[in-house]
Protein backbone atom coordinates (compact mmCIF):
# COMPACT_ATOMS: atom_id res chain seq x y z
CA UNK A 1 206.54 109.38 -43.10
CA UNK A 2 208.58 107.39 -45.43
CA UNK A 3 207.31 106.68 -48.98
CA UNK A 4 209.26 103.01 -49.32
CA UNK A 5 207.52 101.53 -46.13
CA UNK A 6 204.68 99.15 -47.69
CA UNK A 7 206.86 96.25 -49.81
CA UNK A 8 208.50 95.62 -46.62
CA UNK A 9 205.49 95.69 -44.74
CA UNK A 10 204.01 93.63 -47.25
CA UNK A 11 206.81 90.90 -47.74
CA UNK A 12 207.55 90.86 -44.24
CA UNK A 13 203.87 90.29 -42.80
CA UNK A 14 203.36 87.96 -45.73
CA UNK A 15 206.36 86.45 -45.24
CA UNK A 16 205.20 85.71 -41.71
CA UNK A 17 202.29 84.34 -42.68
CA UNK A 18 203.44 82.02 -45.09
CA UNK A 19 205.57 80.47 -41.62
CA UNK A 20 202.54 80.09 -40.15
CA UNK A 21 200.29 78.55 -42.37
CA UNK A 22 203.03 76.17 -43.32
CA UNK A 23 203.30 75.39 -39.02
CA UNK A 24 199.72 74.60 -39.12
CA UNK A 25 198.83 72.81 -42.51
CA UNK A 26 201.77 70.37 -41.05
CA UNK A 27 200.14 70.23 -37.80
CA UNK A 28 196.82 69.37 -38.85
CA UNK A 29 198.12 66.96 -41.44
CA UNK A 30 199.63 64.89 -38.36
CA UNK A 31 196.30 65.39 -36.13
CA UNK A 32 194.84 62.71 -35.02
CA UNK A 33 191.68 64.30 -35.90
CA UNK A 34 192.00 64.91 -39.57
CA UNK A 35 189.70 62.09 -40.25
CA UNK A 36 187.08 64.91 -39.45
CA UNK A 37 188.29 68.05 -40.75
CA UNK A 38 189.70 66.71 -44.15
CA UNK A 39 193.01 65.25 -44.99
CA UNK A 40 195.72 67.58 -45.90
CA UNK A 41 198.62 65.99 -48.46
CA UNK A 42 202.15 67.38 -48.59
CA UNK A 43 200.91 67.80 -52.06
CA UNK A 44 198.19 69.86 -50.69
CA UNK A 45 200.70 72.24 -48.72
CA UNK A 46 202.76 72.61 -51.18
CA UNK A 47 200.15 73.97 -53.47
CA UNK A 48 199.23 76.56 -50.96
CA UNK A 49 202.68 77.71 -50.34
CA UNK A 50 203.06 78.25 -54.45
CA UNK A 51 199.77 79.77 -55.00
CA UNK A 52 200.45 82.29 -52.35
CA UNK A 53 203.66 83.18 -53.36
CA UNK A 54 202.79 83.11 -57.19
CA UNK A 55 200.15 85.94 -56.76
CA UNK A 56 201.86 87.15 -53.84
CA UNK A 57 205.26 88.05 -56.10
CA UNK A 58 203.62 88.67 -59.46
CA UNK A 59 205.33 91.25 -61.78
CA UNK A 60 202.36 93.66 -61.94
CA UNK A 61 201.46 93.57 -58.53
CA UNK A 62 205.03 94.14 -56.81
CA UNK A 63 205.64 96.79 -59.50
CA UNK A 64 202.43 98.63 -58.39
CA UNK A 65 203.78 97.79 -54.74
CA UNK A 66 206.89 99.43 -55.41
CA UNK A 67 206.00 102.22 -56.23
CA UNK A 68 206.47 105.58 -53.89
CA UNK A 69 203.18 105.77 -51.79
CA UNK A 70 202.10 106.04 -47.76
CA UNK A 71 201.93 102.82 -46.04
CA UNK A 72 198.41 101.08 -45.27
CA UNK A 73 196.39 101.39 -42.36
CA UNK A 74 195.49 97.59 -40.20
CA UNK A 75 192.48 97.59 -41.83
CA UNK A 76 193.26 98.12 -45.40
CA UNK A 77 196.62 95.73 -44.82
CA UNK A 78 194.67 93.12 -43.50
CA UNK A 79 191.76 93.15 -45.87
CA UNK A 80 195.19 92.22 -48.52
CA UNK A 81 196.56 89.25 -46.67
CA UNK A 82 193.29 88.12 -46.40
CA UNK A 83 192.56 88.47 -50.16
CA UNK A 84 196.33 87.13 -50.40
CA UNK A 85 195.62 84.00 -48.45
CA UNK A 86 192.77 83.27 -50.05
CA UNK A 87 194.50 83.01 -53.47
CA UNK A 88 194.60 79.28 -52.65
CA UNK A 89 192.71 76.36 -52.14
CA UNK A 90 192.98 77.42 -48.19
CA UNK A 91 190.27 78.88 -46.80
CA UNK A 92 190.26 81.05 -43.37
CA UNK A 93 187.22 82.30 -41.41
CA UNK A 94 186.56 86.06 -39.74
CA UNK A 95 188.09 84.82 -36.69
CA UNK A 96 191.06 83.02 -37.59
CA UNK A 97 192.30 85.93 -39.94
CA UNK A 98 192.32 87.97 -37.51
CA UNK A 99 194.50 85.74 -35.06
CA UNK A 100 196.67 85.02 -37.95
CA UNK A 101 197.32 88.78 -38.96
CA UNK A 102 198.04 89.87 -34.91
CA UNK A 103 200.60 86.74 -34.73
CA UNK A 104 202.49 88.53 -38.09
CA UNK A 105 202.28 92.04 -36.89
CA UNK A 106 203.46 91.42 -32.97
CA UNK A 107 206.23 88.38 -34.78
CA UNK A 108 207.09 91.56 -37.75
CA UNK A 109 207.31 94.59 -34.78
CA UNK A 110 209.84 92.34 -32.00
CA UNK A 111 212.03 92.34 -35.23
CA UNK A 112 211.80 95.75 -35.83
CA UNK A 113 212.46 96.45 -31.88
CA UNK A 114 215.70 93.98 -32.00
CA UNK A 115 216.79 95.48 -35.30
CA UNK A 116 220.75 96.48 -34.39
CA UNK A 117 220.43 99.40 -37.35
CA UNK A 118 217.41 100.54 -39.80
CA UNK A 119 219.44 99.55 -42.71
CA UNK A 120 219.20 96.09 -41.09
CA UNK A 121 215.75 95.88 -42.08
CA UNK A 122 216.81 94.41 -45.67
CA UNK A 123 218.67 91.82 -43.68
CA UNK A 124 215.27 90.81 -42.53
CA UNK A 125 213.10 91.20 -45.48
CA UNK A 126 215.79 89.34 -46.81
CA UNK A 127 215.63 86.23 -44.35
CA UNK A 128 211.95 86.10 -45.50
CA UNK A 129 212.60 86.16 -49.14
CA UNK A 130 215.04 83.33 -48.48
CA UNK A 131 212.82 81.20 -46.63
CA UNK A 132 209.79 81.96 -48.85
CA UNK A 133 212.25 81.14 -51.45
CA UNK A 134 212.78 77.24 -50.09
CA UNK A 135 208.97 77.18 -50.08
CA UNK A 136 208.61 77.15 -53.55
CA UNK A 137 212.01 75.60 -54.93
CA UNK A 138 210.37 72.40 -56.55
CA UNK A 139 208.06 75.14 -58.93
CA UNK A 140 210.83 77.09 -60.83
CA UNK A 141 208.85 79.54 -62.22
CA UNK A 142 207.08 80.86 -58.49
CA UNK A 143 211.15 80.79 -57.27
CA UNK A 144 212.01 83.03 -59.96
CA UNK A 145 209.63 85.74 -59.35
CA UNK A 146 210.82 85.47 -55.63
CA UNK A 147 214.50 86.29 -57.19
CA UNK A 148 213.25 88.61 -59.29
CA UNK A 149 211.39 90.48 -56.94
CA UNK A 150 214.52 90.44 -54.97
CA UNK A 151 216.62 92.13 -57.02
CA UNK A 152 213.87 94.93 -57.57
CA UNK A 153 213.92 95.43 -53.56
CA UNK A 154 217.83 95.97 -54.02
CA UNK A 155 217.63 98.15 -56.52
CA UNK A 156 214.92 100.02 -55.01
CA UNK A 157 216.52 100.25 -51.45
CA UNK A 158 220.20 99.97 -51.87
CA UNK A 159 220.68 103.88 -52.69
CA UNK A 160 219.02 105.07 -49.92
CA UNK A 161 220.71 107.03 -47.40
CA UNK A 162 220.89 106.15 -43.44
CA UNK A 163 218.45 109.31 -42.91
CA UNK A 164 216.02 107.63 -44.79
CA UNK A 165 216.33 103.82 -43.28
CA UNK A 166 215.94 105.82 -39.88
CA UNK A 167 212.66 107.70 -41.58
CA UNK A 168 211.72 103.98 -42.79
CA UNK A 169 212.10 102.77 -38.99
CA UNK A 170 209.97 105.53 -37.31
CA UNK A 171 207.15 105.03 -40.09
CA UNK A 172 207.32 100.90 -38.71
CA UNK A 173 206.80 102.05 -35.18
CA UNK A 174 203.95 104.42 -35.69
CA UNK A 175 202.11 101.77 -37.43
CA UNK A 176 203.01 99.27 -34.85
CA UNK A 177 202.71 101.36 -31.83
CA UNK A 178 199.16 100.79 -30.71
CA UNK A 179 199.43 96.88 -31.17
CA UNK A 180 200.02 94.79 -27.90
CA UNK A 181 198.73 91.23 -28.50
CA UNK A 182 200.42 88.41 -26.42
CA UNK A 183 201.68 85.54 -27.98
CA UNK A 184 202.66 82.37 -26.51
CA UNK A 185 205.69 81.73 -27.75
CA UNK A 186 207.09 85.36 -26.53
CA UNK A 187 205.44 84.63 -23.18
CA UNK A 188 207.01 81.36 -22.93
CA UNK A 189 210.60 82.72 -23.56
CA UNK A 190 209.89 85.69 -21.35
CA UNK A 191 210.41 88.31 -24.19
CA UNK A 192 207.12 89.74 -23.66
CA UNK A 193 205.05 90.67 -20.46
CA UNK A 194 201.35 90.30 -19.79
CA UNK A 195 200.25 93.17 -20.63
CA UNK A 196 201.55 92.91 -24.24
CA UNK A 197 205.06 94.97 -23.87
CA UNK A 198 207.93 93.48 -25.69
CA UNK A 199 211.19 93.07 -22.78
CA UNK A 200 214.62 94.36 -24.75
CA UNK A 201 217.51 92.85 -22.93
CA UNK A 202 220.64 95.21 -22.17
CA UNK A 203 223.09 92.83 -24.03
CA UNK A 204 224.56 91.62 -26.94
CA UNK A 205 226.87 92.72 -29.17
CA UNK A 206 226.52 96.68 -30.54
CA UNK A 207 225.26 97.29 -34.35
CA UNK A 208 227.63 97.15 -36.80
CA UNK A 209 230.21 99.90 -36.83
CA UNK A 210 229.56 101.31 -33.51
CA UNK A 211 231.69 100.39 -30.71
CA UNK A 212 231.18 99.17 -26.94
CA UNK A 213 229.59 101.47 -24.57
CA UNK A 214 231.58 102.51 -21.80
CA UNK A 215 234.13 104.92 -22.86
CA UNK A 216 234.74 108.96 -23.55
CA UNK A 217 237.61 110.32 -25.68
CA UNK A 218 237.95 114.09 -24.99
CA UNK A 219 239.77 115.39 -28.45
CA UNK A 220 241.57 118.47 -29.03
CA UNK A 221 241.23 120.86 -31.95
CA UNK A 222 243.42 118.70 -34.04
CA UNK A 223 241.47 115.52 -33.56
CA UNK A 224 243.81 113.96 -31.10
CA UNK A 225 243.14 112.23 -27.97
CA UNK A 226 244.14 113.67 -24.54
CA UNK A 227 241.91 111.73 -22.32
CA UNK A 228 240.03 109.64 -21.70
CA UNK A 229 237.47 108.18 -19.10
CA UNK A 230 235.25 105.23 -18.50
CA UNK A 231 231.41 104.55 -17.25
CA UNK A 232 228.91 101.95 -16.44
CA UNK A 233 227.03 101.10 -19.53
CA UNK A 234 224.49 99.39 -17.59
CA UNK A 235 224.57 96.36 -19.79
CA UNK A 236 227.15 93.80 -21.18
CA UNK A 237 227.85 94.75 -24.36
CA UNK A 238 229.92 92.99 -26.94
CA UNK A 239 232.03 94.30 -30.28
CA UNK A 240 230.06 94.16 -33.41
CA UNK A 241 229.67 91.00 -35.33
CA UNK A 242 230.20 91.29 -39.14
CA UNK A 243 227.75 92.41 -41.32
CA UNK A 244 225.10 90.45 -43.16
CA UNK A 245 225.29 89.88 -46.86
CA UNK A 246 222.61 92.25 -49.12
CA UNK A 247 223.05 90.33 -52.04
CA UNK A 248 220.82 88.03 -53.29
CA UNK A 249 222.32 85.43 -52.09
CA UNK A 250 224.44 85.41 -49.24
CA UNK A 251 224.93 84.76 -45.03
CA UNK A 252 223.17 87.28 -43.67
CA UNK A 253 224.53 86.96 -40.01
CA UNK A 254 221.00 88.43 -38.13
CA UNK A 255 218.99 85.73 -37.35
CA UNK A 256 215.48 87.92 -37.13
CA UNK A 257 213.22 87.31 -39.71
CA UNK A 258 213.87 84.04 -39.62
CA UNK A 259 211.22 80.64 -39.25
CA UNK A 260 210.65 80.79 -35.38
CA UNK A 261 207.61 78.30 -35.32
CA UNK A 262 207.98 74.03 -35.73
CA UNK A 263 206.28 71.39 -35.38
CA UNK A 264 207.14 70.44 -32.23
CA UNK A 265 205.14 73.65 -30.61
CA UNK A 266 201.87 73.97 -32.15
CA UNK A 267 200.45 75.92 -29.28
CA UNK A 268 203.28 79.18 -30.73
CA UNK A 269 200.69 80.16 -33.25
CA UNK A 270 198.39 80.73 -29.75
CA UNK A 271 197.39 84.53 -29.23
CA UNK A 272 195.42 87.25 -26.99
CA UNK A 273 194.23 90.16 -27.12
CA UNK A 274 195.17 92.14 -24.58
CA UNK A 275 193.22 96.14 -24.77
CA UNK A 276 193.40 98.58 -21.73
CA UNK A 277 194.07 95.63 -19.67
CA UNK A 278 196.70 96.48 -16.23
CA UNK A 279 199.79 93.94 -15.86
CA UNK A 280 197.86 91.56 -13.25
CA UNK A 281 194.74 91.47 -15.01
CA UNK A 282 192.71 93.98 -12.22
CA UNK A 283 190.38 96.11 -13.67
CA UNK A 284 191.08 99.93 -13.53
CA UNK A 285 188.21 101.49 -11.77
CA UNK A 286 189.80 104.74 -12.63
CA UNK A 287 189.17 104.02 -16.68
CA UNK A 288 185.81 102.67 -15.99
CA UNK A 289 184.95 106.52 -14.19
CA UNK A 290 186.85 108.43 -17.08
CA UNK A 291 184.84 106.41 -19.75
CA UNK A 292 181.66 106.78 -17.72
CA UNK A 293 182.60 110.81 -17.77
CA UNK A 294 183.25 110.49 -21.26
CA UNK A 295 179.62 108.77 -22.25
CA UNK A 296 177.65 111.35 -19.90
CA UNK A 297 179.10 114.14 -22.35
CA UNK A 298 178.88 112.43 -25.43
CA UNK A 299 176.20 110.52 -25.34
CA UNK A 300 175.81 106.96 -27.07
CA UNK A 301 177.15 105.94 -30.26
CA UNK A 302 176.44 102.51 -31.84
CA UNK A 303 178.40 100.44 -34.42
CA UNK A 304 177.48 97.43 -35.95
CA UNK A 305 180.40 94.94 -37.48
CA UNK A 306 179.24 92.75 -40.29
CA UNK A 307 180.97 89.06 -41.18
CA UNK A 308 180.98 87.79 -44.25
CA UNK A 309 181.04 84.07 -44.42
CA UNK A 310 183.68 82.00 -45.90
CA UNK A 311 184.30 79.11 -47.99
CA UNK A 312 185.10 75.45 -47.54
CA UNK A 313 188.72 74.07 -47.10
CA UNK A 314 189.31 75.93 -43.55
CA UNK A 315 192.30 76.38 -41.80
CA UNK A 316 192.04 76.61 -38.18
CA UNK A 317 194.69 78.29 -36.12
CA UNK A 318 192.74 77.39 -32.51
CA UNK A 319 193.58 74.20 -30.84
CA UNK A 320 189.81 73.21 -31.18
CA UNK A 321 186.55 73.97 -32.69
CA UNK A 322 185.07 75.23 -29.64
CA UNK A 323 187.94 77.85 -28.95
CA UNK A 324 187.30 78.72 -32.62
CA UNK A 325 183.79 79.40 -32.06
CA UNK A 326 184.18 81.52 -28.92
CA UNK A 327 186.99 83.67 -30.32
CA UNK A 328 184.35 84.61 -32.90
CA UNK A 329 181.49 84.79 -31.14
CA UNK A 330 183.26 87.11 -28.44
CA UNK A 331 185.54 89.17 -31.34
CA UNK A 332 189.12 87.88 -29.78
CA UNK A 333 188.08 89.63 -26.61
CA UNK A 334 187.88 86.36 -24.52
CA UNK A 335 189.80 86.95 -21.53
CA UNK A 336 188.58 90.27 -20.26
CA UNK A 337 185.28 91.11 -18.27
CA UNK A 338 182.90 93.42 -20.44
CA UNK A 339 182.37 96.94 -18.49
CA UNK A 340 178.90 98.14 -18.94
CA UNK A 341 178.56 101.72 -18.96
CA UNK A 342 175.72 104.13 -18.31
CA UNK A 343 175.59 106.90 -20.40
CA UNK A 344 173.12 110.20 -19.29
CA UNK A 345 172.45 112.19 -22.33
CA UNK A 346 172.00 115.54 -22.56
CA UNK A 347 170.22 116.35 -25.68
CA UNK A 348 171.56 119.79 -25.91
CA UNK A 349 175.28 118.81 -25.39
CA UNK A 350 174.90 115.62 -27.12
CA UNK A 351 174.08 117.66 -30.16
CA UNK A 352 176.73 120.16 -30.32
CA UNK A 353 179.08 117.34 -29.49
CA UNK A 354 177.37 114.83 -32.27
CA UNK A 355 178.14 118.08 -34.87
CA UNK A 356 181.32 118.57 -34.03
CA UNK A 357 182.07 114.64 -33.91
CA UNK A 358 180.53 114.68 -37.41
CA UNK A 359 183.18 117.30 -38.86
CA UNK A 360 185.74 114.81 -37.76
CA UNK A 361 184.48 111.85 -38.98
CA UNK A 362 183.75 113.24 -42.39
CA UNK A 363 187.93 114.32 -42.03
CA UNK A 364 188.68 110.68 -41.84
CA UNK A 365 186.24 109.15 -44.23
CA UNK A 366 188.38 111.63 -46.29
CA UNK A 367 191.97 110.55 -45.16
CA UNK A 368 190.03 106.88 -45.46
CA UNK A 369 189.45 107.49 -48.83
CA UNK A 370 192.92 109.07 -49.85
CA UNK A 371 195.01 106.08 -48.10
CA UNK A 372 192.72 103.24 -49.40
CA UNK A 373 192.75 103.74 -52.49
CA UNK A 374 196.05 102.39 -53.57
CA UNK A 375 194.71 99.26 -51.52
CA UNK A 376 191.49 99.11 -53.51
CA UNK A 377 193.73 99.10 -56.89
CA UNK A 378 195.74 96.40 -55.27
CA UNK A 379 192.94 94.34 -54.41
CA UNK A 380 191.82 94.68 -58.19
CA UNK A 381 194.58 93.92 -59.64
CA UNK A 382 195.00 90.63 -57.36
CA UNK A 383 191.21 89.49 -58.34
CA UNK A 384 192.86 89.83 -62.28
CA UNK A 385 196.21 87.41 -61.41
């Protein structure tokens, strides 16, 4: 796993984020319903965006960020954002966070999937450092930590080797491999099915310094062509446009990364979940038997999930209070039938089974431990800015 993952996680989900909030402070400002909710000023937004990206890009903390370490897991990432977000007057409740951190993640991984190289991923941390940049240019001071954290990120990541973009690109897919939540706007535009899955199109034009598809050059010894044949490519491929600028300040040519939400479609920032749910929505007897199989061995395990309340100034990222209140209330889970399952324990299996479970949790409270830590030191050093 690569060691230089987390600032780009970081910027990039936060940089997400900050496109969203901004979406919905503007749509709520407009709403015909503010009267009841609480007025929000442009003055208002603007303070948000600035003291989110103040604390966001503060010396200390982006030096701590850059420094070599393993990237976070969801929970430990989120639990940032959240303190991130927070930084403001702004507040978000339980369930709103979390529909706010699956809208960066799914918007952050189709980037990753369309990204024509792994060096490419500058280009896009990049296109979020230049729109988080406009965000703040009426407060000097926040825009020059943005351009100085900038040139840190190409100092950081401009030596490193195509090997170790491609390492960088693999450690972006483990962490986003598990996460499937639908989103309107990739519904709407057909760039995502129902089941979660992200659709690549076989088009466009190839990365930068590659050619076409299509074509085979057989070489001899001394590196000159004697034939050559063609093949389908099974797309339509076009020659390579020229590549983005990694300065500071520059065209970048890729678009990704870019501000895909307005004002004109409030219902982008929409999302569901979508877990071990088949393409038309039809219940899988078969995974109802395995996990009925799996109880009757192990037995039953309870969890309990605790909610801490939150403050006043809410954001809302539901199209009404009463969605609100059932996303929470049901966890996110709202469109999916709850499968009860009967679980016959046997004592003497369920303790060999609850010992060796026990071995493995205690292995990840470890790992836990290990991985959060750097997040815990983050999260103190945020409650000092």
């Amino acid at each position: 796993m690569s060691t230089r993952t987390l600032p780009l996680v970081f910027i990039n989900l936060g940089g997400e984020m900050l496109y969203i909030l901004d979406q919905r402070l503007q749509a709520q400002n407009t709403s015909v319903d503010n009267s009841e909710k609480g007025v929000w000023s442009e003055n208002d937004r603007k303070r948000v965006m600035s003291d989110i990206v103040g604390t966001m890009f503060s010396k200390a903390f982006m030096d701590e960020l850059l420094k070599p370490q393993q990237l976070y897991s969801h929970r430990t990432m989120k639990t940032v954002l959240t303190r991130l977000a927070h930084t403001s007057i702004m507040r978000l409740n339980p369930a709103s966070m979390e529909k706010l951190y699956e809208l960066m993640v799914m918007a952050f991984k189709y980037q990753v999937y369309l990204c024509p190289r792994p060096k490419d991923l500058l280009l896009i941390t990049y296109n979020h450092m230049d729109a988080i940049r406009e965000f703040v240019r009426d407060t000097p001071a926040v825009a020059n930590q943005v351009d100085e954290t900038h040139r840190k990120l190409i100092e950081v990541y401009s030596p490193l080797s195509e090997g170790e973009f491609q390492l960088l690109r693999q450690t972006l897919l483990v962490f986003f491999q598990d996460m499937h939540v639908r989103v309107s706007l990739f519904l709407k535009n057909q760039i995502q099915k129902p089941n979660g899955r992200f659709t690549l199109t076989m088009s466009g034009p190839v990365p930068h310094g590659g050619e076409v598809p299509g074509l085979i050059r057989l070489l001899d010894v001394k590196g000159r062509e004697v034939s050559r044949h063609e093949f389908p490519s099974g797309g339509s491929y076009s020659s390579a446009v020229r590549e983005g600028s990694f300065d500071l300040h520059g065209d970048r040519v890729l678009r990704l990364g870019v501000n895909m939400y307005t004002m004109n479609y409030p219902e982008e920032t929409h999302t569901s979940r979508n877990i071990c749910a088949q393409p038309d929505d039809v219940p899988n007897l078969l995974a109802k038997e395995e996990l009925n199989l799996l109880a009757r061995i192990m037995g039953s395990m309870k969890t309990e999930h605790v909610h801490s309340a939150e403050g006043s100034f809410r954001l809302n990222l539901f199209a009404s209070d009463q969605e609100e209140e059932e996303a929470g209330s049901s966890g996110g889970a709202r469109d999916f039938e709850v499968i009860n399952i009967q679980a016959m324990q046997d004592e003497q299996a369920a303790a060999e089974l609850a010992r060796i479970a026990g071995q493995f949790a205690e292995e990840e409270v470890r790992h836990e431990e290990q991985s959060s830590s750097k997040g815990d030191e983050l999260l103190a050093m945020m409650d000092d800015l």
